[in-house]
PDB file of N, CA and C in Angstrom:
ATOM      1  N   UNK A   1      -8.378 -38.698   3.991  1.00  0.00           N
ATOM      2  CA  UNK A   1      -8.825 -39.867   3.283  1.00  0.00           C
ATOM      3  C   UNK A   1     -10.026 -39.490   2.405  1.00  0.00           C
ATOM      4  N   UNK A   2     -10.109 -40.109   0.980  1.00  0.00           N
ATOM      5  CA  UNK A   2     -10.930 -39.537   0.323  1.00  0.00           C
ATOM      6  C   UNK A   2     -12.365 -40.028   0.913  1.00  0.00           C
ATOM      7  N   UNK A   3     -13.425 -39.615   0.426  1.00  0.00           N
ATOM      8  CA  UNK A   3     -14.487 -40.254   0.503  1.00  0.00           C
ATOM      9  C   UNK A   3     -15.546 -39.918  -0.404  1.00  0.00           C
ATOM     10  N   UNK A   4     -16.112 -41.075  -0.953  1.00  0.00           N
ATOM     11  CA  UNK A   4     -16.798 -41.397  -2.149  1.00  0.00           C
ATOM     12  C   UNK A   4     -18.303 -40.603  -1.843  1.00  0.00           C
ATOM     13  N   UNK A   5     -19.062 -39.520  -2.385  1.00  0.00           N
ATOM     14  CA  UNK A   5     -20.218 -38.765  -2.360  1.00  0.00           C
ATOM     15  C   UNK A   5     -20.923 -40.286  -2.519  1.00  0.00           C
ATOM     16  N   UNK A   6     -22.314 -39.489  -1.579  1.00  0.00           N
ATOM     17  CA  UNK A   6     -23.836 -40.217  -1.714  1.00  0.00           C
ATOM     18  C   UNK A   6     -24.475 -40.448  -3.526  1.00  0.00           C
ATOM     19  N   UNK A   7     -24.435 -41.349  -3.322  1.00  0.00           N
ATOM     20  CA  UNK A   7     -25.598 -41.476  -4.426  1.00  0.00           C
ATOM     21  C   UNK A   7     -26.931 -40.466  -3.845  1.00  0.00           C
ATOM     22  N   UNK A   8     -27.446 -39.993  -5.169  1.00  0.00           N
ATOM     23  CA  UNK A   8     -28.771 -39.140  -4.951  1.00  0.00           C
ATOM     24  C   UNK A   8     -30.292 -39.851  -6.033  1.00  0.00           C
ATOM     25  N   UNK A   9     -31.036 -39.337  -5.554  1.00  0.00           N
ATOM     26  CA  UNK A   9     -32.394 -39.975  -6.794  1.00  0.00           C
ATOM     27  C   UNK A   9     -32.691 -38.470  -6.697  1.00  0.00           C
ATOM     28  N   UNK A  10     -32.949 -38.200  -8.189  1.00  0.00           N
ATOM     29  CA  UNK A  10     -33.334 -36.977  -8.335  1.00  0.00           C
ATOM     30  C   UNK A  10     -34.441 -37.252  -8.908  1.00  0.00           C
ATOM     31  N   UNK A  11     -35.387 -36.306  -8.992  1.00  0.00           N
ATOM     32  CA  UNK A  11     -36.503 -36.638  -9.541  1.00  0.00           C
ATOM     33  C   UNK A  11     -37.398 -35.333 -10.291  1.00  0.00           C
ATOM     34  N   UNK A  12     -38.127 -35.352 -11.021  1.00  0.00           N
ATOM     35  CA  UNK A  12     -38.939 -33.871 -11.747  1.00  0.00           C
ATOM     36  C   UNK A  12     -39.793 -33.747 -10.860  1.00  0.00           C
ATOM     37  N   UNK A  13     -40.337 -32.622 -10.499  1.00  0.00           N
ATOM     38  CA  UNK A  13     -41.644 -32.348 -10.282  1.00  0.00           C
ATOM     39  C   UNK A  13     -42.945 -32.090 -10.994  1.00  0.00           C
ATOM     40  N   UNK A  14     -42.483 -32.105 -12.151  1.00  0.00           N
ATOM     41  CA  UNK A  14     -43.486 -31.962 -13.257  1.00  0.00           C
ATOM     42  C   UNK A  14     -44.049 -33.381 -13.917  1.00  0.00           C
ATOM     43  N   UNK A  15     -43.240 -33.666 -14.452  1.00  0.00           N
ATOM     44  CA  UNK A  15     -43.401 -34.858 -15.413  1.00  0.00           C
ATOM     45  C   UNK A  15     -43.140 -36.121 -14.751  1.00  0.00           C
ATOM     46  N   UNK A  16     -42.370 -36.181 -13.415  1.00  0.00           N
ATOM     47  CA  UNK A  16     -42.576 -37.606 -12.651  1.00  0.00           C
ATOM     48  C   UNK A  16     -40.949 -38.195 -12.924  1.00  0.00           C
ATOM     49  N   UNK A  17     -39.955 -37.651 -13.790  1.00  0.00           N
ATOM     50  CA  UNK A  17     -38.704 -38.140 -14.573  1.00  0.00           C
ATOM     51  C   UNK A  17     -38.030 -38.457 -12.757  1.00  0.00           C
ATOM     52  N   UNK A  18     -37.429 -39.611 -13.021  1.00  0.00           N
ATOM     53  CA  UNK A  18     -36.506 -39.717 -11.912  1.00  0.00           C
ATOM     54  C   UNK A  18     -35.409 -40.510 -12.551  1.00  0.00           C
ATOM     55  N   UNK A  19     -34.313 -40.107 -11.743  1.00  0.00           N
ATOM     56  CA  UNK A  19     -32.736 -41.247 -11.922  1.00  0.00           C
ATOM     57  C   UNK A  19     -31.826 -40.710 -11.243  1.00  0.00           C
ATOM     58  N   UNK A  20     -30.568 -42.060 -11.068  1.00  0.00           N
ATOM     59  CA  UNK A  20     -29.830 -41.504 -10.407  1.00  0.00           C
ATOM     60  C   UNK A  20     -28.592 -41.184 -10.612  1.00  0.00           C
ATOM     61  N   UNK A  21     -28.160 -40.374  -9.884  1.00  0.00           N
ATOM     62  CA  UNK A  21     -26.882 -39.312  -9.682  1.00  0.00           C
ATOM     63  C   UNK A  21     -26.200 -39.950  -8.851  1.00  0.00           C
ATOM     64  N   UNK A  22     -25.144 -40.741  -9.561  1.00  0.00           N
ATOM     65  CA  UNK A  22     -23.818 -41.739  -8.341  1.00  0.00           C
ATOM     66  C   UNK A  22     -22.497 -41.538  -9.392  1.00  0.00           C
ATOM     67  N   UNK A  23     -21.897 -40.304  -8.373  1.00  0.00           N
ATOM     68  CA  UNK A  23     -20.540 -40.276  -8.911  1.00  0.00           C
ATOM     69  C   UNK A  23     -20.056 -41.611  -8.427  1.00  0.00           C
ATOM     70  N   UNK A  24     -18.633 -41.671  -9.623  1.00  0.00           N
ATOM     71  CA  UNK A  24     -18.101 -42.677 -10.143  1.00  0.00           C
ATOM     72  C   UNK A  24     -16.993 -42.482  -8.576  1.00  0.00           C
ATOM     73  N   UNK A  25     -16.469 -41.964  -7.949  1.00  0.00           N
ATOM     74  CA  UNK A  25     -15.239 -41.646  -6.738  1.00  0.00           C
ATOM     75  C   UNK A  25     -15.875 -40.247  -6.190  1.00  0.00           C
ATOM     76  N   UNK A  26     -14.169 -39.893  -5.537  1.00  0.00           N
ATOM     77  CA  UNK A  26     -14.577 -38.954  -4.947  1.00  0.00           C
ATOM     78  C   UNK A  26     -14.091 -37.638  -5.350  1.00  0.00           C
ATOM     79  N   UNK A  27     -13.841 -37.843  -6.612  1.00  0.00           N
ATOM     80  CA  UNK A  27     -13.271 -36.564  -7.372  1.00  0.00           C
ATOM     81  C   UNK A  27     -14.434 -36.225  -8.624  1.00  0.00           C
ATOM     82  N   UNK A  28     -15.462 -35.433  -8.566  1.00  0.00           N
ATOM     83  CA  UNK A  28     -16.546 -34.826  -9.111  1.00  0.00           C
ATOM     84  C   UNK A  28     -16.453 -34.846 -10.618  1.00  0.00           C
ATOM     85  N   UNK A  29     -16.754 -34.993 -11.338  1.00  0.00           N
ATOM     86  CA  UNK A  29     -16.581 -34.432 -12.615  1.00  0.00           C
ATOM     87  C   UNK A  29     -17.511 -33.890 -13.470  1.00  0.00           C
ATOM     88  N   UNK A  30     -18.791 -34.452 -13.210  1.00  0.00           N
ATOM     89  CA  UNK A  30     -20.093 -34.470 -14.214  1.00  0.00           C
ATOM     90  C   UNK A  30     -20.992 -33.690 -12.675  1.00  0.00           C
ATOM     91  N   UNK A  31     -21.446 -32.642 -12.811  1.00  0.00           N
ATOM     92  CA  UNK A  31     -22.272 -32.218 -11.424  1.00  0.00           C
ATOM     93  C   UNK A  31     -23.868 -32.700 -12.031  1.00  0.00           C
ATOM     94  N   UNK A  32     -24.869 -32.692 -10.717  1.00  0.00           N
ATOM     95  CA  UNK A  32     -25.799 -33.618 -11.105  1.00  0.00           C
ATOM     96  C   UNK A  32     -26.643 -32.850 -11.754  1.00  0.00           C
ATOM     97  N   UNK A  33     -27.797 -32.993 -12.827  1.00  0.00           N
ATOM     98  CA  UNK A  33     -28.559 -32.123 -13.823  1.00  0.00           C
ATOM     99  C   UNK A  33     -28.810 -31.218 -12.977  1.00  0.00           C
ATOM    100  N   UNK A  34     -29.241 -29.889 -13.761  1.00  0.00           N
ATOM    101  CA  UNK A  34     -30.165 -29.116 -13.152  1.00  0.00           C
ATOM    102  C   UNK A  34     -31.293 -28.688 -13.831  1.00  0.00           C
ATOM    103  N   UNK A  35     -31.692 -29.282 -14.685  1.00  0.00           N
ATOM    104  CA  UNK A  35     -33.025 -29.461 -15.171  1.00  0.00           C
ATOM    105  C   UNK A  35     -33.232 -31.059 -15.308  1.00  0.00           C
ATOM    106  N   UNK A  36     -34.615 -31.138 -15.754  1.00  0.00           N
ATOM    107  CA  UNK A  36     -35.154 -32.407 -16.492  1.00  0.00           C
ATOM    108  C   UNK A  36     -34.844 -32.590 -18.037  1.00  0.00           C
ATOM    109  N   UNK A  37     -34.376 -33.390 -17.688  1.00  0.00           N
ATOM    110  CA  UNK A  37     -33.663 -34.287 -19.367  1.00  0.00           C
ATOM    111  C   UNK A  37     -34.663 -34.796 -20.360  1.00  0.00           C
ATOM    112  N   UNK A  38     -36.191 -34.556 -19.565  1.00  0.00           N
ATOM    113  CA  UNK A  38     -37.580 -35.314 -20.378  1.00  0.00           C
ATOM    114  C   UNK A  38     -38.120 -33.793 -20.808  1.00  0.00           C
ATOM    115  N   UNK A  39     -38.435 -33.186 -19.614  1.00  0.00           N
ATOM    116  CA  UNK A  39     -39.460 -31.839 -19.834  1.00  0.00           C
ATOM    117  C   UNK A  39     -39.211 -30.582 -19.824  1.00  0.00           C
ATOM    118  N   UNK A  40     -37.636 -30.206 -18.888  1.00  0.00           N
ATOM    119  CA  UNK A  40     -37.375 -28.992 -18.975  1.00  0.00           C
ATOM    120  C   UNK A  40     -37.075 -28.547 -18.126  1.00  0.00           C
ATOM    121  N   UNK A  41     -37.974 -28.679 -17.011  1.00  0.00           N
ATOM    122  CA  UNK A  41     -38.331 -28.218 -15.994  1.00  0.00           C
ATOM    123  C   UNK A  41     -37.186 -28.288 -14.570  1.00  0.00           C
ATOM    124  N   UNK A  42     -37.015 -26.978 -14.221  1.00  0.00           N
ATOM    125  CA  UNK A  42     -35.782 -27.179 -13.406  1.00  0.00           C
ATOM    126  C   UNK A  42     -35.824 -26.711 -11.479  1.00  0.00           C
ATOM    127  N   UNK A  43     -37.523 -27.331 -11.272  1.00  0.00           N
ATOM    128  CA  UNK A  43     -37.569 -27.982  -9.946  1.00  0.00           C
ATOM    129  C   UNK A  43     -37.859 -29.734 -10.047  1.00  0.00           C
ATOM    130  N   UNK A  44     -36.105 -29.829  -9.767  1.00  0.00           N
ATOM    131  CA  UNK A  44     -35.651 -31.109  -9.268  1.00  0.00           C
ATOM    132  C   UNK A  44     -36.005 -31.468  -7.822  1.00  0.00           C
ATOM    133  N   UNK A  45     -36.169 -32.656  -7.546  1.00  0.00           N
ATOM    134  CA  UNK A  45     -36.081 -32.865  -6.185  1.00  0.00           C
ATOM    135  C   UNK A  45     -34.600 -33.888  -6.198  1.00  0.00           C
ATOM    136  N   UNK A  46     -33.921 -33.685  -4.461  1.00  0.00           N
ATOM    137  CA  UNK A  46     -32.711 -34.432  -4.614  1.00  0.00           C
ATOM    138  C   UNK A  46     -32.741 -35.372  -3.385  1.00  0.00           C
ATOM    139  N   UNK A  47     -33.083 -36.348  -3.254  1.00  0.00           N
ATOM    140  CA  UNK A  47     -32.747 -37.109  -1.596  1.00  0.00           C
ATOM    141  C   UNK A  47     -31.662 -38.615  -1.669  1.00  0.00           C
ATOM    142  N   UNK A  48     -30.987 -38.910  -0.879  1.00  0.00           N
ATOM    143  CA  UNK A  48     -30.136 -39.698  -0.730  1.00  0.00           C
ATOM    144  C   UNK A  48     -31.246 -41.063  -1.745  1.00  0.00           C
ATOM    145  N   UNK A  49     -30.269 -41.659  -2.218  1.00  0.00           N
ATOM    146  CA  UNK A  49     -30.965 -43.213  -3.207  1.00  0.00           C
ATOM    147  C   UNK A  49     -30.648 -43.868  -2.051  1.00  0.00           C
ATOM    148  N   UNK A  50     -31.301 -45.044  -2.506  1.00  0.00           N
ATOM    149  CA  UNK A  50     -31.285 -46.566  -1.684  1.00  0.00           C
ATOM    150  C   UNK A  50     -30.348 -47.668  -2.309  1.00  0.00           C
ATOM    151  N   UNK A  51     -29.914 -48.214  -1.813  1.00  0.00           N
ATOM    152  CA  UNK A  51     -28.962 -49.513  -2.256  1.00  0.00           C
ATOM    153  C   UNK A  51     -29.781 -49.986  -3.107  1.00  0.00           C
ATOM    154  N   UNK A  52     -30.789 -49.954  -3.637  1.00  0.00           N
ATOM    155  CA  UNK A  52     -31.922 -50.741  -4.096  1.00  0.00           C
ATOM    156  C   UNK A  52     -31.533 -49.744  -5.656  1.00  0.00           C
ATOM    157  N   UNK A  53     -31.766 -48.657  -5.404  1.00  0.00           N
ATOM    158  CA  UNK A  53     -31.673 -47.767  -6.878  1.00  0.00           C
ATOM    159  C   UNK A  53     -30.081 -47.837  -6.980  1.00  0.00           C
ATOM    160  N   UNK A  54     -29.370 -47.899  -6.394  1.00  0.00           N
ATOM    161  CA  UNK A  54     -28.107 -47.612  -7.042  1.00  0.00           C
ATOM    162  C   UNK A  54     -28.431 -48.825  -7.752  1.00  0.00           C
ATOM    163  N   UNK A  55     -28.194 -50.013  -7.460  1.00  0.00           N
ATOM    164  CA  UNK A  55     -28.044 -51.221  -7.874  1.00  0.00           C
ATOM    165  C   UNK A  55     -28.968 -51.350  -9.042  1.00  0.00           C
ATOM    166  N   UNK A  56     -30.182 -51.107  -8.428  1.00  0.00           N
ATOM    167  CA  UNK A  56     -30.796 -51.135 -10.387  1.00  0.00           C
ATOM    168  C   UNK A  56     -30.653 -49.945 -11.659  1.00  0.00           C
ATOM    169  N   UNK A  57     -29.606 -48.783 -10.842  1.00  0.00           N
ATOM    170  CA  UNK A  57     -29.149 -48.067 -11.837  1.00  0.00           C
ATOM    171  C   UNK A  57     -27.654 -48.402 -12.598  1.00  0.00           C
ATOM    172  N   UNK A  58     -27.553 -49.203 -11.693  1.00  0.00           N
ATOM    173  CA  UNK A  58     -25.897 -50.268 -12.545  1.00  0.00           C
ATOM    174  C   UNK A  58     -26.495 -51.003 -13.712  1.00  0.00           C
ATOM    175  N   UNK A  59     -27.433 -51.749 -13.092  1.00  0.00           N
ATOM    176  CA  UNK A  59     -27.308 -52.751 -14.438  1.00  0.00           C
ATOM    177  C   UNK A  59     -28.434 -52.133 -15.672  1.00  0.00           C
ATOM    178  N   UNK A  60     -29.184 -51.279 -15.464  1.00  0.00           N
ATOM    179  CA  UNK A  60     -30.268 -50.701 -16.270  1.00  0.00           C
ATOM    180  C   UNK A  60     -29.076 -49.432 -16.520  1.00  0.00           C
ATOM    181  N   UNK A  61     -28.347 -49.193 -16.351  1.00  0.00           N
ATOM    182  CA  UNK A  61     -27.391 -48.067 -17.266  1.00  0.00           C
ATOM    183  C   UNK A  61     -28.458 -46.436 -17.494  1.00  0.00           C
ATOM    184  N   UNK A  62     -29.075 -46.429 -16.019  1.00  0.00           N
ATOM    185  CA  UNK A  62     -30.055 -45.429 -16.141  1.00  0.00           C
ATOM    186  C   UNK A  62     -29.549 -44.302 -15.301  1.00  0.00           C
ATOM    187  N   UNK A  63     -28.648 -43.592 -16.184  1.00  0.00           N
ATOM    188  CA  UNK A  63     -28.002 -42.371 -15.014  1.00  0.00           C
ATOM    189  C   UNK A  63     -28.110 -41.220 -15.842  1.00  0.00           C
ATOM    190  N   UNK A  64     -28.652 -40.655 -15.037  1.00  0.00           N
ATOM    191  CA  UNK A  64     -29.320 -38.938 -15.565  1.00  0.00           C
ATOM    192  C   UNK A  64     -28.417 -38.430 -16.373  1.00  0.00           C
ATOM    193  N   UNK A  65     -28.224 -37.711 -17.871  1.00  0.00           N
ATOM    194  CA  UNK A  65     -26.938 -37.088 -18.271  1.00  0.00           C
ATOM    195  C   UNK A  65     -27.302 -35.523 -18.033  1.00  0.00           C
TER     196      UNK A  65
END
């Protein structure tokens, strides 16, 4: 049975950049950045999101490219 990956909040360590990483199913397509999309910088931090960020990353259309 498939099962749908964790949403993640990734975040910079430099510059403070955070968003989140919620595949669409459970078939991968887009893997999550590996740098910062603001500064460059490619120590990310990665920990499980909260129902709270997924949800305000739906309607704010704020997902890391």
């Amino acid at each position: 049975m498939p099962i749908k990956p964790m949403a993640r909040k990734i975040s910079c360590t430099q510059c403070r950049w955070s968003g989140i990483y919620a595949p669409p199913g459970d078939a991968v397509f887009e893997a999550p950045p590996t740098q910062c999309p603001k500064c460059g910088c490619e120590q990310l931090k990665h920990k499980p999101a909260s129902k709270v960020d997924e949800l305000v990353s739906k309607f704010t259309g704020q997902l890391p490219s």
